[in-house]
Each structure stands twice: as C-alpha cells, then as structure tokens.
Protein backbone atom coordinates (compact mmCIF):
# COMPACT_ATOMS: atom_id res chain seq x y z
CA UNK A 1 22.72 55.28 -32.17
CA UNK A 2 25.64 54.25 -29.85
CA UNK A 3 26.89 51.75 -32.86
CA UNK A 4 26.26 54.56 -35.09
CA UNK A 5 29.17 56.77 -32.57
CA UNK A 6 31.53 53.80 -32.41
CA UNK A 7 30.45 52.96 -28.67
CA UNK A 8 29.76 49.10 -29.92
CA UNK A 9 30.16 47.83 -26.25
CA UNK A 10 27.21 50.24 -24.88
CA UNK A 11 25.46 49.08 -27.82
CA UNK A 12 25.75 45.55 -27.38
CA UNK A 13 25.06 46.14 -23.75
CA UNK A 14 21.55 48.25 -25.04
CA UNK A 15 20.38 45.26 -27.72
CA UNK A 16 21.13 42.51 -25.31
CA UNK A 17 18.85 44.06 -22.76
CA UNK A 18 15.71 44.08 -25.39
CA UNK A 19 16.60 40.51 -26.58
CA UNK A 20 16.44 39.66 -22.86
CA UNK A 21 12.79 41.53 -22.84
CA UNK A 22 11.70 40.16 -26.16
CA UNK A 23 13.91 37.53 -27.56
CA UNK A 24 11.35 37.20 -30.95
CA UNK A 25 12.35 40.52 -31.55
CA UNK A 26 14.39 39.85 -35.14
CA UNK A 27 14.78 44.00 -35.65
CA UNK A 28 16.92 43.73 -32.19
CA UNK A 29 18.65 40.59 -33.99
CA UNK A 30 19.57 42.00 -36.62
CA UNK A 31 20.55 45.42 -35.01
CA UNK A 32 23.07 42.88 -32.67
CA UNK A 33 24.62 41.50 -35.51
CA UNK A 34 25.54 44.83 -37.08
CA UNK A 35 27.39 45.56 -33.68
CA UNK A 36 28.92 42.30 -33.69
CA UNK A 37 30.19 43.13 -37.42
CA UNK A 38 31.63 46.85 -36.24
CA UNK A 39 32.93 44.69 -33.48
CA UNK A 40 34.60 42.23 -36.33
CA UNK A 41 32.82 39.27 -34.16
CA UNK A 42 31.71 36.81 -37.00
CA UNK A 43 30.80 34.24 -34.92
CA UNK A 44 28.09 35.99 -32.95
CA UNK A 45 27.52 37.99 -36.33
CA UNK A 46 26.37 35.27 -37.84
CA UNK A 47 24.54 33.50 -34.90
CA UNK A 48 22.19 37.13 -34.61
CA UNK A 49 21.65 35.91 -38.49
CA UNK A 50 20.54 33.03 -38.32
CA UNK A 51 17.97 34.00 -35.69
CA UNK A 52 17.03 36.49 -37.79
CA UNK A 53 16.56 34.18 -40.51
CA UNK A 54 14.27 31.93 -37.94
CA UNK A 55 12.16 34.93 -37.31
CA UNK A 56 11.64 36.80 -40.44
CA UNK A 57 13.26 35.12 -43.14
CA UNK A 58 13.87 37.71 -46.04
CA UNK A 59 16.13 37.56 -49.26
CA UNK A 60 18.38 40.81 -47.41
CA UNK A 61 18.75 38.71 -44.78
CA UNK A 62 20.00 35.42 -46.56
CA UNK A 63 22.02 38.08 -48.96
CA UNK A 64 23.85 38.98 -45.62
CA UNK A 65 24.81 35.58 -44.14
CA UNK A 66 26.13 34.31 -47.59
CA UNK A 67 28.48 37.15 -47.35
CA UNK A 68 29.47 36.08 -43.80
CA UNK A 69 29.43 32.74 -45.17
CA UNK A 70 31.62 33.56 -48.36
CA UNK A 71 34.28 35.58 -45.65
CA UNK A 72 34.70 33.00 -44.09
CA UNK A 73 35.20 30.15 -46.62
CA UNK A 74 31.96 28.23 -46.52
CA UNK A 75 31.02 27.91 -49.77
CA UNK A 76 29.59 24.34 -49.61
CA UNK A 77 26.68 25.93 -47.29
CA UNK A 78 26.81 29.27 -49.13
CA UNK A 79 24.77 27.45 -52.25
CA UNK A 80 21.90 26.22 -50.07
CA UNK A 81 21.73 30.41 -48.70
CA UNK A 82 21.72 31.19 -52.16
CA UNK A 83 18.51 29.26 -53.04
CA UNK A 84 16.40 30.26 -50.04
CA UNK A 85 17.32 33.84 -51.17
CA UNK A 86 16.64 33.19 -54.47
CA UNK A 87 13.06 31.87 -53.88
CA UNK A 88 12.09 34.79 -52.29
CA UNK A 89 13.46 37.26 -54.46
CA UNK A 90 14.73 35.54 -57.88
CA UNK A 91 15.42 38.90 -59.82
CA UNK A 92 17.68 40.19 -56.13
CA UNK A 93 21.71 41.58 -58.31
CA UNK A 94 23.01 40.56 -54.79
CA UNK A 95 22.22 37.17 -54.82
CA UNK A 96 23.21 36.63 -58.47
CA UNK A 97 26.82 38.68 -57.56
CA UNK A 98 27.17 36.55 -54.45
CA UNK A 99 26.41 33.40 -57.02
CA UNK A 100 29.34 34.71 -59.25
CA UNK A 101 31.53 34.79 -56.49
CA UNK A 102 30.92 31.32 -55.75
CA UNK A 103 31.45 30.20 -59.64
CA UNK A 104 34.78 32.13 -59.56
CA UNK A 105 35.91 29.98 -56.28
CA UNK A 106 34.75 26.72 -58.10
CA UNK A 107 36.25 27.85 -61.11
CA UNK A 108 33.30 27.93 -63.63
CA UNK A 109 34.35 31.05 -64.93
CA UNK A 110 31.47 31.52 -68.15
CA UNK A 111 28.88 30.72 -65.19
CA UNK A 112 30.28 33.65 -63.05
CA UNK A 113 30.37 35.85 -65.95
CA UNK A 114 26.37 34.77 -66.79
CA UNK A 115 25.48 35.79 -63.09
CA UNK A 116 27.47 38.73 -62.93
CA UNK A 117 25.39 40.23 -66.80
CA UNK A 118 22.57 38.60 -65.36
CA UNK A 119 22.70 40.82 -62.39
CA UNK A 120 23.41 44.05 -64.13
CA UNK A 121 20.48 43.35 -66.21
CA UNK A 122 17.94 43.12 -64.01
CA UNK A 123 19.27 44.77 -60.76
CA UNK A 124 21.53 47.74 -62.22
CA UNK A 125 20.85 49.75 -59.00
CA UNK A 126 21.92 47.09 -56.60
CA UNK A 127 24.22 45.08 -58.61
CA UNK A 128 26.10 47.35 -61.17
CA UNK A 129 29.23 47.83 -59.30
CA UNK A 130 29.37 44.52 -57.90
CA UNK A 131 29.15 42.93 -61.35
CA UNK A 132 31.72 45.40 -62.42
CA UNK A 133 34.42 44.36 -59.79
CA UNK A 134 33.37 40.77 -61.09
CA UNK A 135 33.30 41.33 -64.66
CA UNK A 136 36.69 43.42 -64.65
CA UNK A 137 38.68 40.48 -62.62
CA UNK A 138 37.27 37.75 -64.89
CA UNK A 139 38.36 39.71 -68.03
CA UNK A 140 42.13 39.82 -66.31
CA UNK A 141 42.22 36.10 -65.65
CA UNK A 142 44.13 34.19 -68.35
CA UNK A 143 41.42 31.72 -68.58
CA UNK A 144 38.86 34.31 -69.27
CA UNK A 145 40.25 35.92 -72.73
C-alpha cells in the first residue's frame, strides 16, 4: 500500500523487515522489486528477481527480468530467460514480443515479424498491442518493405 501512495522508502523499509522474518518469502521478493522499479533501482530490481526466480520460478517472472534484461542491454543472457519462460509457458504473447525485440536488435527482421504474428495469434489479450508497436516499426524500416 505505501508503494501504491508513492512512499517507496517506507515501503522498502516494510518488505525488508518480512524478508528479514522470512527470507523464502518470494511474494515479499517480488513485492521489493516493484519498489525498487518505482524507485528506478535496476540493480536491486533485478537482484529481488532473480530470487524470485530461485523460489518460485514462473514464466511472469522470467517475462519480467528479460525486460530488465532487454533495458539494460543484455541481450546475450536475455535468450537463455527467454527459454526458461518459454518451457513453462510456450503459448505466453510476452515472451514471443520480448523474442521479437531481441530479433529486431540482432537484426533478423522476418524472425521478429514471425514472433510478433505469432504472438497476436495465440495471446491477443496479452500480446496485441505489443505486437502492434512491433509490427508498425518493422513495416517503417527500409529493410522491412
């Protein structure tokens, strides 16, 4: 609730003290690195994530560190998040958008545009926006017509 009102330093102050009671607790790891996002701390962000991930691994979970992981230029790990996702939720839009982000940074433009229809397809709830923004800067890329 205090992250919710913009107090992130009470609320980092609240999840720290559960962690300290129950450090297995991957709901309190996650909830710490949504502070640490509203507090634009990546680092610690992604640390809370990959605790989370040690804990409870889940494709949401995965989705979320391969965004952290795209922001901040680490594609070469971002394929190996990609798969663990992928095997535990293989029809997830997110991971197949995320996937077409990392085709347009390699530059394997008809693979992007495959995992953005792909993701559409099957996810249109999820993914149809996302695949949008991806399918609408592919068709404006010179390469792409």
């Amino acid at each position: 609730a205090a992250s919710a009102q913009g107090q992130l330093e009470r609320a980092l102050a609240d999840v720290e003290r559960v962690l300290k009671l129950n450090p297995n607790d991957a709901y309190a790891w996650e909830t710490a690195h949504v502070v640490h996002l509203r507090r634009n701390a990546l680092e610690p962000a992604e640390q809370c994530l990959r605790r989370v991930l040690e804990l409870n691994p889940t494709c949401d979970s995965y989705v979320r560190l391969g965004r952290l992981l795209q922001q901040r230029g680490a594609f070469d790990e971002l394929e190996s998040v990609l798969a663990a996702a992928a095997q535990l939720e293989a029809l997830n839009g997110e991971v197949m958008l995320l996937r077409g982000d990392l085709y347009v940074h390699q530059n394997r433009l008809d693979l992007a545009r495959e995992q953005y229809e792909r993701a559409r397809e099957v996810d249109p709830v999820r993914a149809s926006a996302g695949a949008k923004i991806g399918l609408d800067y592919l068709a404006a890329q010179p390469a792409a017509k």
